[in-house]
Protein backbone atom coordinates (compact mmCIF):
# COMPACT_ATOMS: atom_id res chain seq x y z
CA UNK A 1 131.00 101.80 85.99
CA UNK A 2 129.58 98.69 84.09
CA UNK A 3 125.93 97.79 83.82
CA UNK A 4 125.69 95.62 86.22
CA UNK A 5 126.84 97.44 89.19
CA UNK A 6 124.79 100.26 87.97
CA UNK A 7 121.96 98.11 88.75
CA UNK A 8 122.89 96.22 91.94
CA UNK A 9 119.63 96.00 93.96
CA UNK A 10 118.06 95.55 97.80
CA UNK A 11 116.31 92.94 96.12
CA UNK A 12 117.45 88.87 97.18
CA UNK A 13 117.97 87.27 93.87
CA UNK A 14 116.18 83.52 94.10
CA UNK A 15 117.80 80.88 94.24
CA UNK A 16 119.36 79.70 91.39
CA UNK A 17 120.17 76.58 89.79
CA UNK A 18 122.90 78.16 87.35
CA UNK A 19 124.80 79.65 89.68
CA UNK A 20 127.27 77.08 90.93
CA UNK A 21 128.89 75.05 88.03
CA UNK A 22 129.51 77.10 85.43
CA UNK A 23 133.37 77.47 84.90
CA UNK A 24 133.08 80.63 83.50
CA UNK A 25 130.77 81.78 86.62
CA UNK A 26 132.64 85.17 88.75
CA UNK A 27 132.36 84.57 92.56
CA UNK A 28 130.03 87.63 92.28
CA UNK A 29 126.30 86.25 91.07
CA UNK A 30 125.59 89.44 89.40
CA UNK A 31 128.99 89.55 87.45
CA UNK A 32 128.36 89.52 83.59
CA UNK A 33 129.13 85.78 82.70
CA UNK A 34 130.10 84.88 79.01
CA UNK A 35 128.06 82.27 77.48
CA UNK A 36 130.46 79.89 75.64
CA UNK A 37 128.45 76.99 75.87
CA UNK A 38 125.47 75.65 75.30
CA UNK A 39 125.82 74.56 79.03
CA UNK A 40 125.94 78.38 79.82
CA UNK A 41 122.74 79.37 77.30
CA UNK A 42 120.72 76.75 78.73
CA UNK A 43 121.04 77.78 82.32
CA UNK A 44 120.51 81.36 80.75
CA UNK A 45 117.29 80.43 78.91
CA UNK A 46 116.33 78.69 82.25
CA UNK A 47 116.92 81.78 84.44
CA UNK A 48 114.90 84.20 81.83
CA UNK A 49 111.74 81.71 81.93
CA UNK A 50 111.83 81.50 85.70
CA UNK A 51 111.71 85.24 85.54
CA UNK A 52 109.02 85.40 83.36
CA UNK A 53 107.14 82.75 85.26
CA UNK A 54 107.58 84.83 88.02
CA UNK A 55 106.25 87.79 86.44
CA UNK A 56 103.65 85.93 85.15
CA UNK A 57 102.03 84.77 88.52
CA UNK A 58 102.48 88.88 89.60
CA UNK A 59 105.94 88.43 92.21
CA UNK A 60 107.38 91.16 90.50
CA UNK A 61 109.79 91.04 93.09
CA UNK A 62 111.33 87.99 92.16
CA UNK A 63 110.94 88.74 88.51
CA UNK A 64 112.83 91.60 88.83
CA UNK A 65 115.78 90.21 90.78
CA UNK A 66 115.72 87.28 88.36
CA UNK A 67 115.55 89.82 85.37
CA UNK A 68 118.64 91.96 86.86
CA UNK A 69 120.60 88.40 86.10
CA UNK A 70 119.53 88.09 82.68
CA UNK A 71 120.29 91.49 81.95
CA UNK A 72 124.14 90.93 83.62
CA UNK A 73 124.45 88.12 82.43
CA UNK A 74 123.71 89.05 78.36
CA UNK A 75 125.95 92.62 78.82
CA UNK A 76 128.67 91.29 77.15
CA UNK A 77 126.61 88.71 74.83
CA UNK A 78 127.65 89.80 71.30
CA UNK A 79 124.16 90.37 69.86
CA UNK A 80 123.75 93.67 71.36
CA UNK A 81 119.61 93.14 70.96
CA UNK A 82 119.54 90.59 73.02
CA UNK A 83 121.20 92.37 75.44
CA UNK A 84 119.33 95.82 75.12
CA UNK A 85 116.12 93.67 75.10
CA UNK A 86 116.62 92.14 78.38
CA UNK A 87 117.33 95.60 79.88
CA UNK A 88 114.26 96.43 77.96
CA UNK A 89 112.23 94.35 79.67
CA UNK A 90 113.80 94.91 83.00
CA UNK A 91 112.80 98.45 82.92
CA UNK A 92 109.20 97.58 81.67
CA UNK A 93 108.81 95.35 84.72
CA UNK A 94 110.81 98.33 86.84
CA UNK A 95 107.69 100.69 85.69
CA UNK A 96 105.51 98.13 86.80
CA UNK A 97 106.17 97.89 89.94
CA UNK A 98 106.65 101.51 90.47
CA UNK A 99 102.99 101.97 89.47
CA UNK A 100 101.68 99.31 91.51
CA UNK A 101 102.78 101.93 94.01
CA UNK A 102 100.91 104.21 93.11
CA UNK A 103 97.62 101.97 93.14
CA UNK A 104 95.98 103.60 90.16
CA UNK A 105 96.58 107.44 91.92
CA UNK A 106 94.63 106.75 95.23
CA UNK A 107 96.60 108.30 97.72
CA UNK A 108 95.53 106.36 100.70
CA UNK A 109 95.78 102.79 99.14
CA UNK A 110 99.29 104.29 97.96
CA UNK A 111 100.04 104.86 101.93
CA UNK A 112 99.19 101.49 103.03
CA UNK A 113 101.20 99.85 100.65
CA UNK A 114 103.81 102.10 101.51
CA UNK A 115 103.43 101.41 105.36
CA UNK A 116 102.92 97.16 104.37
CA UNK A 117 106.17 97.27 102.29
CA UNK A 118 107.93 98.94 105.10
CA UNK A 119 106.76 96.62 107.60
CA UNK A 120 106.64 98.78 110.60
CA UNK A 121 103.40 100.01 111.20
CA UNK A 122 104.02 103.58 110.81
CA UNK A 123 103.44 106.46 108.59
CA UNK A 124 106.31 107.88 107.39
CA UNK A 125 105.23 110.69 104.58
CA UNK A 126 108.60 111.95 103.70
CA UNK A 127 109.59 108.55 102.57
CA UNK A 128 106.57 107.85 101.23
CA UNK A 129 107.42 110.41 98.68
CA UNK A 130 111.18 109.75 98.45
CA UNK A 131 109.96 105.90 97.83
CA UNK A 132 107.93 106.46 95.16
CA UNK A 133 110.14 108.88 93.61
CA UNK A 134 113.21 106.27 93.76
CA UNK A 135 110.93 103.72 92.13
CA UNK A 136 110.43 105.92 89.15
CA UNK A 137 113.81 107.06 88.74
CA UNK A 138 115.56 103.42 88.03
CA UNK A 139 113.32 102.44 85.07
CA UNK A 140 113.69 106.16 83.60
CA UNK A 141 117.31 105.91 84.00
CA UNK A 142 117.51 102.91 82.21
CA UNK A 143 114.90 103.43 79.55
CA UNK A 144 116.86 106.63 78.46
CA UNK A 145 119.99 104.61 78.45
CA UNK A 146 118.90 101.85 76.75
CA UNK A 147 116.96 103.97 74.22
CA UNK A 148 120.13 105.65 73.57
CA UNK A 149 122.01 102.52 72.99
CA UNK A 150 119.88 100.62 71.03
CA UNK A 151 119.80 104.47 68.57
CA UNK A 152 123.36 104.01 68.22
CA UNK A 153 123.59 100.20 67.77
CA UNK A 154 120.45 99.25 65.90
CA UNK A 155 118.86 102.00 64.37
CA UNK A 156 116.11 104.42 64.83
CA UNK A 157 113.88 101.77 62.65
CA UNK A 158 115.08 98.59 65.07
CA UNK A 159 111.62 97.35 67.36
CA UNK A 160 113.57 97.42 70.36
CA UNK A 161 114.79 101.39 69.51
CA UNK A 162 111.18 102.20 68.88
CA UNK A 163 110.06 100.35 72.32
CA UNK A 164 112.16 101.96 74.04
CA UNK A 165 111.64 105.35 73.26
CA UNK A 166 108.19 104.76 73.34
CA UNK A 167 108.71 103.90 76.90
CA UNK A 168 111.12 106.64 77.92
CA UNK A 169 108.36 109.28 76.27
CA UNK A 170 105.34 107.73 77.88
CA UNK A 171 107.11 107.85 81.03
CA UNK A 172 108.73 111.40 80.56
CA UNK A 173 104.81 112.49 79.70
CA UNK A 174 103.53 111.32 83.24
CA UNK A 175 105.62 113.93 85.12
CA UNK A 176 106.57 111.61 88.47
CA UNK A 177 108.18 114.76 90.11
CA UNK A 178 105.00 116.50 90.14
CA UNK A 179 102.51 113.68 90.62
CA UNK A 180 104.52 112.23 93.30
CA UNK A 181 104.14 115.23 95.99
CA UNK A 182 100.81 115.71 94.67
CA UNK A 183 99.99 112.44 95.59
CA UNK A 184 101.95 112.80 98.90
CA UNK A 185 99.74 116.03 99.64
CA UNK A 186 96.74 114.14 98.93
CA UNK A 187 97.65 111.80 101.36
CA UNK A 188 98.35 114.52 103.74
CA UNK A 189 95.02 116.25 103.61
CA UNK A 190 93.19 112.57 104.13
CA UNK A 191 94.77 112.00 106.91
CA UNK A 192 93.44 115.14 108.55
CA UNK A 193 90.14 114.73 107.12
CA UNK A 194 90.46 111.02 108.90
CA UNK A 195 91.87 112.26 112.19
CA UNK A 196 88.88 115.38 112.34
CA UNK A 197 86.25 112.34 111.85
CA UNK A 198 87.57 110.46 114.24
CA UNK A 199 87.88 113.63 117.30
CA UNK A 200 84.13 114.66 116.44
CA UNK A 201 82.66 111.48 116.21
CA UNK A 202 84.26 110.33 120.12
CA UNK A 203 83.72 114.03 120.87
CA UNK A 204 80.08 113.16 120.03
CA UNK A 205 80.18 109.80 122.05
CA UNK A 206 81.27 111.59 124.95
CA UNK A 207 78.19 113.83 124.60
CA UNK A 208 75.43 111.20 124.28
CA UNK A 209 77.43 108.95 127.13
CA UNK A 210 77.02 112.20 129.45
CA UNK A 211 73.84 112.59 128.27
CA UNK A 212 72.53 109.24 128.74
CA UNK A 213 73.94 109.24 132.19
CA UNK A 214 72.16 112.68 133.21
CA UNK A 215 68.90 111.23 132.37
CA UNK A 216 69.35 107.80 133.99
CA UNK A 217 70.43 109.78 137.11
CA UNK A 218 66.74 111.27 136.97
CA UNK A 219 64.96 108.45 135.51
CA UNK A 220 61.96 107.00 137.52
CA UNK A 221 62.44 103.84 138.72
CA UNK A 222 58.61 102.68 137.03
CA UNK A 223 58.78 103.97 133.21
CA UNK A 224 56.15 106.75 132.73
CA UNK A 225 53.09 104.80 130.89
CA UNK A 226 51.34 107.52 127.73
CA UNK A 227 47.72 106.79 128.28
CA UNK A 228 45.35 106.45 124.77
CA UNK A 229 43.94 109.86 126.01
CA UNK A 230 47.41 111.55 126.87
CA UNK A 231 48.56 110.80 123.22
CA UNK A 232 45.25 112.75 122.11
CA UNK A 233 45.75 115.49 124.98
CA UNK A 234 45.75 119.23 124.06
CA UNK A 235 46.67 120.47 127.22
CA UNK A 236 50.04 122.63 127.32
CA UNK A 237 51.26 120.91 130.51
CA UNK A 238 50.85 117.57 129.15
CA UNK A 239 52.66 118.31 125.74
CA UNK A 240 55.72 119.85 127.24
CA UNK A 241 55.70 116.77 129.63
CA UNK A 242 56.04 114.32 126.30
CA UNK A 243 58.41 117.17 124.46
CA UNK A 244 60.61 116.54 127.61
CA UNK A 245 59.93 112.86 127.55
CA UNK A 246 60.90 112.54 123.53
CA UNK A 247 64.18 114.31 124.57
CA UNK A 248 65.26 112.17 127.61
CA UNK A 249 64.28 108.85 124.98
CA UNK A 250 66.65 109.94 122.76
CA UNK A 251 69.24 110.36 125.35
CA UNK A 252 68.51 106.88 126.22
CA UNK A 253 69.42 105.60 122.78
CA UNK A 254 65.51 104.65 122.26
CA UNK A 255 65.18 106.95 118.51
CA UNK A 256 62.55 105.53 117.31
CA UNK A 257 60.47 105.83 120.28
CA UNK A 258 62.12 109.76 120.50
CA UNK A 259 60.64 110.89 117.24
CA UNK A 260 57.49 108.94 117.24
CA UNK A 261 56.32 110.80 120.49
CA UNK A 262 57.88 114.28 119.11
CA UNK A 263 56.36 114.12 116.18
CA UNK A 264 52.79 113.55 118.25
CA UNK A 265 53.71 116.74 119.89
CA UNK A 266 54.59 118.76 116.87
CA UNK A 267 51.42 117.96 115.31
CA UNK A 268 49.21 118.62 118.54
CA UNK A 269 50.78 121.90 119.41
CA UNK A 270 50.59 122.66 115.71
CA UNK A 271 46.70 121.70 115.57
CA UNK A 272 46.13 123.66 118.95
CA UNK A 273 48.62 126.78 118.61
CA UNK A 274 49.19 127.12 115.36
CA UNK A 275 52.19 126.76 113.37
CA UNK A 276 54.01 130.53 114.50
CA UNK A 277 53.66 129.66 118.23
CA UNK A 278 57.13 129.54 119.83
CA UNK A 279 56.18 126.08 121.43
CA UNK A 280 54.98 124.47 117.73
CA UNK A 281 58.46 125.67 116.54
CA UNK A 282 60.47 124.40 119.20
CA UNK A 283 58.99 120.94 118.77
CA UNK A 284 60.22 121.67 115.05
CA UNK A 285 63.53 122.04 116.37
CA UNK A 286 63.33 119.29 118.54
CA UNK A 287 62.41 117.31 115.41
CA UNK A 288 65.49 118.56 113.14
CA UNK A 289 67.37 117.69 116.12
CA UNK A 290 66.79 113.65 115.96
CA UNK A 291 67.31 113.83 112.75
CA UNK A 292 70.34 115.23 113.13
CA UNK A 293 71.13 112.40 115.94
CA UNK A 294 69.94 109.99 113.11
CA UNK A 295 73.30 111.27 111.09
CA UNK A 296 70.32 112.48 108.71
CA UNK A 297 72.54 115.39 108.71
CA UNK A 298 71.22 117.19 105.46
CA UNK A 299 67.47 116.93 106.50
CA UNK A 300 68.50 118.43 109.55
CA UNK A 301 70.38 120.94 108.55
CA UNK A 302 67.66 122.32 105.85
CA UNK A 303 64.75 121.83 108.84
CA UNK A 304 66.76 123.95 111.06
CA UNK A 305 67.25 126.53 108.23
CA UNK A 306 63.36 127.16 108.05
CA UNK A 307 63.21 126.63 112.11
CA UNK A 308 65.84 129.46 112.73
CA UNK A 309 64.08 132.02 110.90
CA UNK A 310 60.85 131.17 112.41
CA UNK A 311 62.84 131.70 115.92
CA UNK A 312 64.52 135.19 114.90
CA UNK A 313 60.85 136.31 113.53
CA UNK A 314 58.62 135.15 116.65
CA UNK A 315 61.26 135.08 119.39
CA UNK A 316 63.63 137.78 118.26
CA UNK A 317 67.23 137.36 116.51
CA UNK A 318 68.92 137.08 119.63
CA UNK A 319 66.51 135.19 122.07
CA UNK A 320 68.11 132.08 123.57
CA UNK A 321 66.17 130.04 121.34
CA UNK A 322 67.39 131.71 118.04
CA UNK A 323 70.86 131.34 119.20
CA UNK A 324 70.73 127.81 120.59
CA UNK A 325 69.51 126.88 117.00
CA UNK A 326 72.18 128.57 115.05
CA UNK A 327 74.78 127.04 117.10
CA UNK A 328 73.13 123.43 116.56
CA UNK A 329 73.36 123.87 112.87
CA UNK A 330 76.76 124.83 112.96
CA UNK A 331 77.64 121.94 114.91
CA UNK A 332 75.77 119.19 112.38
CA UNK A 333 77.52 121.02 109.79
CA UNK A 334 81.12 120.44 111.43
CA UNK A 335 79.27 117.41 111.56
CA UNK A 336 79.35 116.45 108.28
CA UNK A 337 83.19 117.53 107.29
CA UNK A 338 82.01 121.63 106.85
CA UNK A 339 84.73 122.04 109.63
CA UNK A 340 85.45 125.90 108.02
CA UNK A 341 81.93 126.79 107.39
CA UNK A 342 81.19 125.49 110.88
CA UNK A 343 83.71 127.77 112.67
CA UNK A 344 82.67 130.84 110.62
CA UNK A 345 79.38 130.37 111.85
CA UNK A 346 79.91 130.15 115.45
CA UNK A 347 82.70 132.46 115.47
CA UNK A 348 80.05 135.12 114.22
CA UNK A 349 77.32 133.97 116.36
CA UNK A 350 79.64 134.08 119.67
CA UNK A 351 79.90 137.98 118.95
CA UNK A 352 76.34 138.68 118.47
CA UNK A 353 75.59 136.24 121.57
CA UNK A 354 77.82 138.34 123.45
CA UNK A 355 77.10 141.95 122.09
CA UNK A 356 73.25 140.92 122.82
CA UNK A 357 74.56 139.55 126.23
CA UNK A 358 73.16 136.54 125.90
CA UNK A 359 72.32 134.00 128.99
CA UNK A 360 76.12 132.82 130.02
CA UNK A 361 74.79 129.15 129.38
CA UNK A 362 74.30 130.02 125.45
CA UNK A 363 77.55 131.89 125.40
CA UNK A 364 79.48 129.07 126.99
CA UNK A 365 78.03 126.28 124.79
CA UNK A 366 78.88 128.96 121.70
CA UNK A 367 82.29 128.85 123.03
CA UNK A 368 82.79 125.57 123.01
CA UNK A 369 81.46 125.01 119.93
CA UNK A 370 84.10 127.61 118.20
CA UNK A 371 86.89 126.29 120.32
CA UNK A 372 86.13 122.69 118.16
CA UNK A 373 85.87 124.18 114.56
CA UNK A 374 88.14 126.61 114.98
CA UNK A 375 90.87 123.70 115.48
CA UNK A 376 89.95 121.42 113.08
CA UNK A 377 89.47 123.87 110.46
């Protein structure tokens, strides 16, 4: 099989000027022609600069299909280094390409170049990874055969000998058949770290929506007005009224107003119960909470830390509130991509919630909660 045919590509050659005069031309535009003429190395010298103009301005594309010409053309040229070189430089331009596609070993820019060069929209990861396999194997292919040649033609000393196995090495060293899947796998595991995102943040969406709705359904028609002396108020009854009031803001999508009031609370039941009261810790809680709706996910999870074993040690380990706060750290953990850590959690917590027979509302919420992390984990 000659060179040329070896090398026949999807690629649509550009147009070319050469290509219809020449008396020497084959019918076949890649066919090997024979320059006898300066007619024939003119249009040659013409197609190489195109190519390299091409290359140049970064269509590699058309580089490469004008390239594969030059390359045919000078097969049967008889300076064998001009003829090597242009394959040379084919597979140089080969490699280039091929490691555009790989976008500098980012998987997911790798993907979408894959699914633009395709053209259809879709992901398809097997031949994502046959693709970037094929576009290794040419230039290797021809970089070990043109090495090889140029060994036996021009010498191990000859610049295009030593450029070429230079190439083949570097290439060898890089170890496509185990970088491609690698990559592929990559790819793989983003998506599902992309698609869990995506389920818990509508899954969270859905919960403020239904939410929001509840309170609106109970929401007086005149806003409640906080009086100057309410916000100073003491008085148990009044304080859980503005703990409930700090919750059903926050439902409303009013956060700033949600924390400003619960952090009144926290610091009035503090001042008037003292920081181990159940009440001072459950505005705590209530606290971590908004944080926690404030995707301050961290905070919240370290406040909740410090609130749970205040719960367990005043309430009891297993008193709704204990359990209810366990569960809500889990949750901002799945929150924040700890989709395994989350699931162990609850998963553990369901069993002691229902070896301690727990109120059916905790257990059911705990339930939920594991049926989540336990699928995207």
């Amino acid at each position: 099989m000659s060179l040329w045919q070896r090398f026949d590509a999807p690629e649509t050659a550009s147009s070319d000027p050469t290509a219809s005069s020449d008396p020497t031309a084959s019918s076949d535009p890649m066919a090997p022609r024979h320059p006898q003429s300066r007619r024939a190395l003119a249009k040659l010298a013409r197609l190489a600069e195109r190519a390299e103009e091409h290359h140049d301005l970064g269509r590699l594309d058309q580089a490469i299909a004008d390239q594969r010409r030059v390359a045919a053309w000078t097969q049967s040229e008889p300076d064998r280094s001009q003829a090597l070189a242009a394959r040379l430089k084919l597979a140089q331009w080969l490699v280039e390409r091929a490691e555009a596609r790989l976008a500098g070993g980012d998987p997911m820019v790798a993907l979408k170049r894959d699914i633009e060069r395709r053209g259809t929209g879709l992901i398809d990861l097997d031949g994502f990874e046959r693709g970037l396999m094929a576009a290794f194997a040419e230039p290797a292919a021809l970089l070990a055969e043109v090495a090889s040649q140029a060994l036996a033609e021009l010498g191990p000393e000859h610049d295009i000998t030593q450029r070429a196995t230079a190439r083949r090495d570097s290439l060898t060293r890089r170890d496509i058949a185990h970088q491609v899947p690698r990559m592929a796998g990559q790819a793989v595991d983003e998506l599902l770290r992309q698609t869990r995102r995506e389920v818990v943040k509508r899954l969270r969406a859905i919960s403020r929506e239904h939410a929001r709705r509840e309170v609106l359904a109970t929401w007086p028609a005149d806003e409640p007005v906080i009086t100057a002396a309410e916000r100073l108020s003491d008085d148990p009854a009044i304080l859980q009224a503005h703990y409930r009031m700090a919750w059903d803001f926050y439902h409303l999508g009013r956060a700033d107003q949600a924390m400003e009031l619960a952090q009144s609370v926290a610091r009035r039941r503090e001042a008037s119960l003292g920081p181990d009261h159940s009440q001072t810790i459950r505005s705590r809680y209530q606290l971590a909470c908004l944080h926690g709706g404030r995707d301050d996910l961290d905070r919240a999870v370290e406040e909740l830390e410090a609130v749970i074993a205040d719960f367990g040690r005043v309430d009891g380990q297993h008193y709704f509130t204990t359990l209810t706060a366990r569960r809500v750290q889990a949750d901002l953990m799945g929150f924040r991509g700890e989709y395994r850590r989350a699931a162990q959690l609850v998963v553990e917590l369901l069993r002691e919630a229902q070896q301690a027979d727990a109120p059916a509302v905790v257990i059911e919420e705990v339930e939920a909660a594991a049926a989540l992390w336990l699928r995207l984990a």
